[in-house]
C-alpha atoms as a PDB file:
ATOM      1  CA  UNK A   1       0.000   0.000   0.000  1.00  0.00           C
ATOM      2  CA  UNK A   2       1.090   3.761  -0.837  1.00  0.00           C
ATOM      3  CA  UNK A   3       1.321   6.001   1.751  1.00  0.00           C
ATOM      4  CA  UNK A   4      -1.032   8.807   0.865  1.00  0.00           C
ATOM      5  CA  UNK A   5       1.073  11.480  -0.790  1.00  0.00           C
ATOM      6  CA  UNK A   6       3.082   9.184  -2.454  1.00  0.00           C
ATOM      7  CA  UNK A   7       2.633   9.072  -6.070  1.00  0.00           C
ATOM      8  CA  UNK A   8       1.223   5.677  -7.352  1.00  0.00           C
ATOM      9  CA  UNK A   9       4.024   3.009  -9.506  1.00  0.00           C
ATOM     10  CA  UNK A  10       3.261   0.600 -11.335  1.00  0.00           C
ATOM     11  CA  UNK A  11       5.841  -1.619  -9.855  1.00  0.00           C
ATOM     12  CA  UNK A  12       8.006  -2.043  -6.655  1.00  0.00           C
ATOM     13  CA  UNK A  13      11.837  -0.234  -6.755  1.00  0.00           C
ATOM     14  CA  UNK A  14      13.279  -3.540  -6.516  1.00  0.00           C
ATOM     15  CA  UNK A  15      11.418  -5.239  -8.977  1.00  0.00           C
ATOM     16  CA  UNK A  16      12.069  -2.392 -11.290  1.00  0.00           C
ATOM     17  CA  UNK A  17      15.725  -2.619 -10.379  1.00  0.00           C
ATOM     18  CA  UNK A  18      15.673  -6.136 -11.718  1.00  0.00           C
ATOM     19  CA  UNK A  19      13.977  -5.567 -15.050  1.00  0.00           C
ATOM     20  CA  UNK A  20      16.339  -3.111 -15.516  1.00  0.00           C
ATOM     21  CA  UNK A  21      19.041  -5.173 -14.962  1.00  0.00           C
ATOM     22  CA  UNK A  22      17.991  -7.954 -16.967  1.00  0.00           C
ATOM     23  CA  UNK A  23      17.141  -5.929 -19.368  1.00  0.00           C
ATOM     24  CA  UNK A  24      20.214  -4.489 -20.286  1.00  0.00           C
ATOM     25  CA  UNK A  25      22.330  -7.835 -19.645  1.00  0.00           C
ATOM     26  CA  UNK A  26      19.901  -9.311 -22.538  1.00  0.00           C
ATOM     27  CA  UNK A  27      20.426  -6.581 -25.169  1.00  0.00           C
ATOM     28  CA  UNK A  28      24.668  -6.508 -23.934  1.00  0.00           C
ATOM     29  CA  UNK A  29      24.397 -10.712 -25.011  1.00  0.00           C
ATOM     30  CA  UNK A  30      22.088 -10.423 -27.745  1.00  0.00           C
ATOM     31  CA  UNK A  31      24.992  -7.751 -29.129  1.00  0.00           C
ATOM     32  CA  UNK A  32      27.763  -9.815 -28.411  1.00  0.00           C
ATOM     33  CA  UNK A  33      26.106 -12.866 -30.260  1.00  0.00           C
ATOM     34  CA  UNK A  34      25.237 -11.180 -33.378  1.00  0.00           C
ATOM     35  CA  UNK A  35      28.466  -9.455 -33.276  1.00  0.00           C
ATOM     36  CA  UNK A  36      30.914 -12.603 -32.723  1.00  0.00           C
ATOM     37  CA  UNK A  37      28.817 -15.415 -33.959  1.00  0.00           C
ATOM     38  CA  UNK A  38      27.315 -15.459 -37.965  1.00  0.00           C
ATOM     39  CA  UNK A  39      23.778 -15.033 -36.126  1.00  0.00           C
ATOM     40  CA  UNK A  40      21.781 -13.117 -37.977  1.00  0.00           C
ATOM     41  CA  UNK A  41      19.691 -12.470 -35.535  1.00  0.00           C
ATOM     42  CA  UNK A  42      18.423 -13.446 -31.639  1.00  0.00           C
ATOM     43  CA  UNK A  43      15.361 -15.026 -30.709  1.00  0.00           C
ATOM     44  CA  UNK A  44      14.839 -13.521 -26.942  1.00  0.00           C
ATOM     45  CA  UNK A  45      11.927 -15.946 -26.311  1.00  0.00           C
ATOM     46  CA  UNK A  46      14.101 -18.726 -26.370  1.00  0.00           C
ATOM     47  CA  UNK A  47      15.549 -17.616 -23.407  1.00  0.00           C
ATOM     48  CA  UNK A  48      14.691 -19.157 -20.334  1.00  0.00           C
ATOM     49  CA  UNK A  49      15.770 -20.537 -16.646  1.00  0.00           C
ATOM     50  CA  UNK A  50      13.272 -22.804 -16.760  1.00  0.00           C
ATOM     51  CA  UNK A  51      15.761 -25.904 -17.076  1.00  0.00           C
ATOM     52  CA  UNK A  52      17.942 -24.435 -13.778  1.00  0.00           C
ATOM     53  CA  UNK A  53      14.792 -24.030 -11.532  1.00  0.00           C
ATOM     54  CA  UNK A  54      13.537 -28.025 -12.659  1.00  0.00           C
ATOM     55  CA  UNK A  55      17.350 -28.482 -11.473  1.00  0.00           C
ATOM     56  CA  UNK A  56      17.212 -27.383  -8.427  1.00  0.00           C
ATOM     57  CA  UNK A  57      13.446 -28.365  -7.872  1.00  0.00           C
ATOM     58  CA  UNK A  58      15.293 -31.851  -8.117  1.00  0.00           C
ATOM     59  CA  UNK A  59      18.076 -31.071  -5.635  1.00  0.00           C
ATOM     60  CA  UNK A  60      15.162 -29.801  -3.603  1.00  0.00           C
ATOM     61  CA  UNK A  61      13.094 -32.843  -4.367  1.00  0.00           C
ATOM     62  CA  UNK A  62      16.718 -35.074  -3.505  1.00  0.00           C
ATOM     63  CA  UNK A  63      17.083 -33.392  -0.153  1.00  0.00           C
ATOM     64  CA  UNK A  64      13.508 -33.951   1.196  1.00  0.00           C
ATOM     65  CA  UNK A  65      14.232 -32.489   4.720  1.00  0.00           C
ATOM     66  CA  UNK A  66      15.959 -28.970   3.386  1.00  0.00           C
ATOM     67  CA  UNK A  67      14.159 -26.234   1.034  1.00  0.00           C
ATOM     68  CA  UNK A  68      17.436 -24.603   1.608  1.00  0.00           C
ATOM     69  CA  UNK A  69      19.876 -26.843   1.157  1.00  0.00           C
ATOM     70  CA  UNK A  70      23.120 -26.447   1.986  1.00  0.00           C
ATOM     71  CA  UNK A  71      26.846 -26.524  -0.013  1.00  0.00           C
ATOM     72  CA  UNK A  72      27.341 -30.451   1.367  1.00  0.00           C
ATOM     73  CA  UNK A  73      23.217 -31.122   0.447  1.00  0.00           C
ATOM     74  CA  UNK A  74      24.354 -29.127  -2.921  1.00  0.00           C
ATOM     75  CA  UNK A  75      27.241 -31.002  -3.744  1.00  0.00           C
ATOM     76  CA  UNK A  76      26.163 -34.180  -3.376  1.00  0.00           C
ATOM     77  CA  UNK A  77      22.859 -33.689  -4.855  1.00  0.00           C
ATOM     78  CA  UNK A  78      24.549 -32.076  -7.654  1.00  0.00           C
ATOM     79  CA  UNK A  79      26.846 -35.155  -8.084  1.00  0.00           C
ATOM     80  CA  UNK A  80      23.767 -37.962  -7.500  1.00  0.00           C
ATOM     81  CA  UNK A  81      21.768 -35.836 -10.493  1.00  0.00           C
ATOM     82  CA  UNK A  82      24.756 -35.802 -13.022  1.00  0.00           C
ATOM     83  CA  UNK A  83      25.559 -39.324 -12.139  1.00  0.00           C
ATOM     84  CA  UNK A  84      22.272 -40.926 -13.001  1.00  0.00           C
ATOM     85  CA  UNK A  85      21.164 -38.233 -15.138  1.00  0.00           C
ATOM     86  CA  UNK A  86      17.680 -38.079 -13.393  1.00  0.00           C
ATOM     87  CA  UNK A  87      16.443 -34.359 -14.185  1.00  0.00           C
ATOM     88  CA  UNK A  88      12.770 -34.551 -14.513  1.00  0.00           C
ATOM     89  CA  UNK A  89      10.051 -31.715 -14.639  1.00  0.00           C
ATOM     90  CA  UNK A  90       9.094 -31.238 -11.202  1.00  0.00           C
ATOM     91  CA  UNK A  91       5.122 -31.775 -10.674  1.00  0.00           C
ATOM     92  CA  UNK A  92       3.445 -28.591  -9.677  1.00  0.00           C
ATOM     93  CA  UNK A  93       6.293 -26.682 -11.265  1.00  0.00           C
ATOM     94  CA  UNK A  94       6.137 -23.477 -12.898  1.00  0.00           C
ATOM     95  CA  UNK A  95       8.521 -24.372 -15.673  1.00  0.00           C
ATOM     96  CA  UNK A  96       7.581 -25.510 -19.500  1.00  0.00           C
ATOM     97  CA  UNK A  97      11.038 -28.016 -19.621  1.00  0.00           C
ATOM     98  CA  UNK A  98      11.885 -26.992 -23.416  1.00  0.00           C
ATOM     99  CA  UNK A  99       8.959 -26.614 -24.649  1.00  0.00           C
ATOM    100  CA  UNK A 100       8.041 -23.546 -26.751  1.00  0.00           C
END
């Protein structure tokens, strides 16, 4: 809630931080690959995290007891996952796994 002579935003300062941010990291790469690659162009919607958070839903998922795991939990989980290559899409995830 605004306090009452504060102007109304659209957004909080620190999300608006972050889209800034990102913003400007994704138009420095999208420069850098059209400028030392033979892309032609970028297609931004590819672009996604949606592969690291199903990676650590699955270190979650490994730990059971820890949302938060810790560098050990990390480690090992991160080991046990490469091992057996067992990434999966996490049920109830907010992730599309590659899809388009």
């Amino acid at each position: 809630m605004n306090h009452p002579m504060e102007k109304k935003r659209l957004m909080a300062h620190p999300t608006l931080e972050g889209l800034v941010f990102t913003s400007r990291n994704l138009i420095g790469l999208s420069r850098q690959l059209l400028q030392c690659t033979k892309l032609k162009y970028v297609c931004l919607h590819s672009f996604t995290q949606d592969v690291l958070e199903s990676f650590f839903g699955n270190l979650r998922q490994l730990g059971r007891r820890s949302a938060n795991p810790d560098v050990s939990q990390v480690a090992y989980g991160l080991q046990h996952i490469t091992q057996r290559k067992i990434i999966k899409k996490i049920k109830g995830g907010n992730t599309t796994h590659g899809t388009i």
